[in-house]
Protein backbone atom coordinates (compact mmCIF):
# COMPACT_ATOMS: atom_id res chain seq x y z
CA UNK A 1 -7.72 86.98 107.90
CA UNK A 2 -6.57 89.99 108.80
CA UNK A 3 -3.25 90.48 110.76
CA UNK A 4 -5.27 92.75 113.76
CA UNK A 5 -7.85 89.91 113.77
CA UNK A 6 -5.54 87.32 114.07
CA UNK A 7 -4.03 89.65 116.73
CA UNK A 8 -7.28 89.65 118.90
CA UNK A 9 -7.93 85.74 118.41
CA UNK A 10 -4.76 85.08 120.00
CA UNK A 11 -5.22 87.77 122.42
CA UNK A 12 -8.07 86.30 123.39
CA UNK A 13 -7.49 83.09 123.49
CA UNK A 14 -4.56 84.13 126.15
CA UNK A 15 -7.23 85.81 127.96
CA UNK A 16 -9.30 83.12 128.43
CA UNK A 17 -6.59 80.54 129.44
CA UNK A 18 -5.18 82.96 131.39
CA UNK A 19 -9.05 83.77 133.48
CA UNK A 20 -9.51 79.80 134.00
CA UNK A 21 -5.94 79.34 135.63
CA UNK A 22 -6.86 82.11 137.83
CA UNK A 23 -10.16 81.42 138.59
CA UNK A 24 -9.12 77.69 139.35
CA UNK A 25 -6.21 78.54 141.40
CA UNK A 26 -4.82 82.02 142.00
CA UNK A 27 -1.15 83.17 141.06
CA UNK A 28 0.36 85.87 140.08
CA UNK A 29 1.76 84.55 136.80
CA UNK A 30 -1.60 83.75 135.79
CA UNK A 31 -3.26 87.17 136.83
CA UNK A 32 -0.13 89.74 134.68
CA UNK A 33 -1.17 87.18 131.77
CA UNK A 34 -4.74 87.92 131.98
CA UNK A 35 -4.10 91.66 132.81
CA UNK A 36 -1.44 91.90 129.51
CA UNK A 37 -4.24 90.18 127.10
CA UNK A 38 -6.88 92.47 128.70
CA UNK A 39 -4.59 95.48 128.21
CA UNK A 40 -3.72 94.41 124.54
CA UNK A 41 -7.14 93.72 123.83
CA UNK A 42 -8.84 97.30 125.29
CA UNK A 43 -7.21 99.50 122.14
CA UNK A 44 -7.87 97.20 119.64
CA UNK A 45 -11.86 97.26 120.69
CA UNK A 46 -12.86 100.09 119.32
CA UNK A 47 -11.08 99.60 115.77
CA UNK A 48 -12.59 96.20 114.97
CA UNK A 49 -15.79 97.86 116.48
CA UNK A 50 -15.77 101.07 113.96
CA UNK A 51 -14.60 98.44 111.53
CA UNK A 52 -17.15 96.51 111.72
CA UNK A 53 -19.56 99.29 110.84
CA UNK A 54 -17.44 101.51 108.61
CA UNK A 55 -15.40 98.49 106.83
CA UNK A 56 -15.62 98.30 103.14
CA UNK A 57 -14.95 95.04 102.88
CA UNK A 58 -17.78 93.48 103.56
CA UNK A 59 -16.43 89.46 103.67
CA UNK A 60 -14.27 90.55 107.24
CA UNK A 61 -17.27 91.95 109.04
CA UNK A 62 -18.43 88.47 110.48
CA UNK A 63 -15.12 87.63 111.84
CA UNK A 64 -15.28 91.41 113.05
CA UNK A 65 -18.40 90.48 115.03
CA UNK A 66 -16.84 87.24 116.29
CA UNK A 67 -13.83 89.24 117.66
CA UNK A 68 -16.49 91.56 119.38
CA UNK A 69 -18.05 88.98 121.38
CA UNK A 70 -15.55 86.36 122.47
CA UNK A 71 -13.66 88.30 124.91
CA UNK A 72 -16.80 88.82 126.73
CA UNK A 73 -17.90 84.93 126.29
CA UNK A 74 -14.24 84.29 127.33
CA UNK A 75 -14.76 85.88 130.77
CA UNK A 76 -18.46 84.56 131.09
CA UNK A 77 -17.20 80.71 130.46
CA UNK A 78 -13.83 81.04 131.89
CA UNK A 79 -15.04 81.79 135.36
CA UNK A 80 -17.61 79.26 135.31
CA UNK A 81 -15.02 76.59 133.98
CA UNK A 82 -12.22 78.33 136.91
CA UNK A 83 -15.20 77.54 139.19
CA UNK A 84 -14.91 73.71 138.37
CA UNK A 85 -11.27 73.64 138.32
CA UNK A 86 -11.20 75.11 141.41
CA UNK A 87 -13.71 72.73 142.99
CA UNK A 88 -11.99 69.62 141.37
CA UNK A 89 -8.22 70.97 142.68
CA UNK A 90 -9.81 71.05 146.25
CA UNK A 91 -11.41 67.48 146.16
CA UNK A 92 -8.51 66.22 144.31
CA UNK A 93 -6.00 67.58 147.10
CA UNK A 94 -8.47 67.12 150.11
CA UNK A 95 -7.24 63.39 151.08
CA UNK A 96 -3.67 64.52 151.42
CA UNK A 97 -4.37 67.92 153.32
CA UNK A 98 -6.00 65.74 155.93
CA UNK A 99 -2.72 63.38 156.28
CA UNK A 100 -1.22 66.20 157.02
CA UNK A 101 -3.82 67.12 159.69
CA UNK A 102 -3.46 64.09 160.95
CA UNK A 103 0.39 64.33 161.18
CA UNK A 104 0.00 67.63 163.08
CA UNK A 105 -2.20 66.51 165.53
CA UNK A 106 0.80 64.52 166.88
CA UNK A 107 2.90 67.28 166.94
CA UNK A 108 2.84 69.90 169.65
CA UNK A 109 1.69 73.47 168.55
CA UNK A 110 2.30 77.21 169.66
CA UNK A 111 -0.77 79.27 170.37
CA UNK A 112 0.74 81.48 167.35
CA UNK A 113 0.38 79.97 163.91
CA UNK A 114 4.06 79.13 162.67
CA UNK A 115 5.14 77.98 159.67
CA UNK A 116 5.23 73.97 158.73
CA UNK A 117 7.83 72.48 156.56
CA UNK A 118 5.58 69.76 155.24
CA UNK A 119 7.57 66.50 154.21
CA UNK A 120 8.82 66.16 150.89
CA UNK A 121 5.84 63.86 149.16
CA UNK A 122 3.29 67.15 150.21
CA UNK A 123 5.21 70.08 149.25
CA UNK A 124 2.96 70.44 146.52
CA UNK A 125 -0.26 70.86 148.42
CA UNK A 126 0.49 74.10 149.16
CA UNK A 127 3.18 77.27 148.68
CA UNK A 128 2.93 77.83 152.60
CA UNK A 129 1.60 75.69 155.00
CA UNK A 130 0.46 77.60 159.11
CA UNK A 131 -0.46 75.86 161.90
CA UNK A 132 -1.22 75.98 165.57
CA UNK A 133 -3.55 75.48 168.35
CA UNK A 134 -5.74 78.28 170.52
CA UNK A 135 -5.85 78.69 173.88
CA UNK A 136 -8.62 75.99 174.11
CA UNK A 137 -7.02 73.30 171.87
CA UNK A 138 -8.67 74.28 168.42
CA UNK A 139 -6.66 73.25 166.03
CA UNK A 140 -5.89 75.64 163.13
CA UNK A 141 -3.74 74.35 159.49
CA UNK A 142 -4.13 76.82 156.85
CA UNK A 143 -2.46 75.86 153.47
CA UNK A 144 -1.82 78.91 151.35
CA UNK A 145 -2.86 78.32 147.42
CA UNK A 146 -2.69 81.10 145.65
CA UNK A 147 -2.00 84.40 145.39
CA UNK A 148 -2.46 87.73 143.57
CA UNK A 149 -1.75 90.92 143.15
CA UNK A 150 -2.63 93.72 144.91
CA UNK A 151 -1.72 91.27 147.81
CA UNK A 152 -4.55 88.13 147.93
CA UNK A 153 -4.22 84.91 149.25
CA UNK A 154 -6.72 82.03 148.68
CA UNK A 155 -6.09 79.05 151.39
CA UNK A 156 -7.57 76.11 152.30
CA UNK A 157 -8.48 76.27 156.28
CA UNK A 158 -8.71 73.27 158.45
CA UNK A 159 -10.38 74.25 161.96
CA UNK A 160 -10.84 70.94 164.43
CA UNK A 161 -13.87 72.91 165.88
CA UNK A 162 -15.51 73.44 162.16
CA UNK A 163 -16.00 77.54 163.30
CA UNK A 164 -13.97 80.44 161.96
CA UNK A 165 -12.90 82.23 164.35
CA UNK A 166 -13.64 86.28 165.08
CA UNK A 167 -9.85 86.74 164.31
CA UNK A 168 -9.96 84.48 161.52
CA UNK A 169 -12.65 86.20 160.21
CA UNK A 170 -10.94 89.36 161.11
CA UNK A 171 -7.99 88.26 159.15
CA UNK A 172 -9.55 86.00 155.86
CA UNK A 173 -12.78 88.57 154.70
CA UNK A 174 -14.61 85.68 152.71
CA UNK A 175 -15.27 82.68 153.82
CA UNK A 176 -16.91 79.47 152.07
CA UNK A 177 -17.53 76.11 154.06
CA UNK A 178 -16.50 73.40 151.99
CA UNK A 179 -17.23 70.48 154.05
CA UNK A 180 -16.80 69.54 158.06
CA UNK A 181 -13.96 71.22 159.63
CA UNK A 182 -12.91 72.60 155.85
CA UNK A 183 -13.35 76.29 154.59
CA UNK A 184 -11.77 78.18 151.59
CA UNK A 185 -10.94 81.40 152.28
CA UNK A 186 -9.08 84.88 151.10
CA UNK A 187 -8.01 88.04 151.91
């Protein structure tokens, strides 16, 4: 095999790792991995793709058409396998986000959001954990998952009243209800 072939297998390989880490749970390390591959990857196109046609040796043109088409593939099955990831990271951590609901519910809270320190056995759950109460007792937790670059977060959102709120809304521009009192949402 060719060393530019091998080249783009790796590449791509990197690429699609890279899209399903993202797609499953957003992060900055993940996203400059997938942009590097796709970067690598966008110059090297259009040689194996005028090799492919113009190559004289005739035995590297199928792996030249593989090339060709699993980037594309990588991105079609990597965000549909990110999607599951995603899902399955949410149900896995779902029972220990509401502990931690429950724990707050104890605890008095400002009208403001504030930071948590969570206790040491769910520091994992999330890289920063908000919480507080409205002027009419709705409970608010929002764990903070991911991020990305230009600035994104994804979080988790626990409401007590199971609405988003205009300024929540105003804030977080997509929403998805997961289940009662439980929404994902970004910026």
């Amino acid at each position: 095999m060719k060393p530019i072939l091998r080249l783009i297998f790796v590449t791509e390989a990197i690429l699609f790792l890279s899209f399903i880490g993202f797609a499953a749970r957003p992060a900055f390390s993940n996203q400059s991995h997938f942009m590097l591959s796709f970067l690598l990857l966008l110059p090297l196109y259009p040689i194996v793709f005028f090799g492919l046609f113009f190559a004289q040796n005739k035995p590297f043109r199928p792996q030249m058409a593989i090339a060709l088409l699993l980037a594309p593939l990588a991105l079609f099955v990597g965000g549909f396998l990110g999607s599951y990831a995603n899902t399955y990271l949410y149900y896995r951590d779902l029972p220990r986000m509401k502990e931690v609901v429950a724990l707050l519910q104890n605890r008095p809270l400002t009208i403001r959001r504030e930071h948590i320190d969570l206790p040491a056995q769910y520091k994992d759950l999330a890289y920063v954990t908000q919480a507080g109460k409205d002027s009419q007792g709705v409970m608010t937790v929002l764990f903070i998952v991911g991020s990305g670059f230009p600035t994104k977060h994804t979080c988790y959102l626990y409401r007590s009243d199971d609405k988003i709120s205009p300024e929540l809304r105003a804030e977080w521009h997509s929403s998805r209800h997961r289940e009662n009192n439980w929404f994902q949402v970004s910026d």
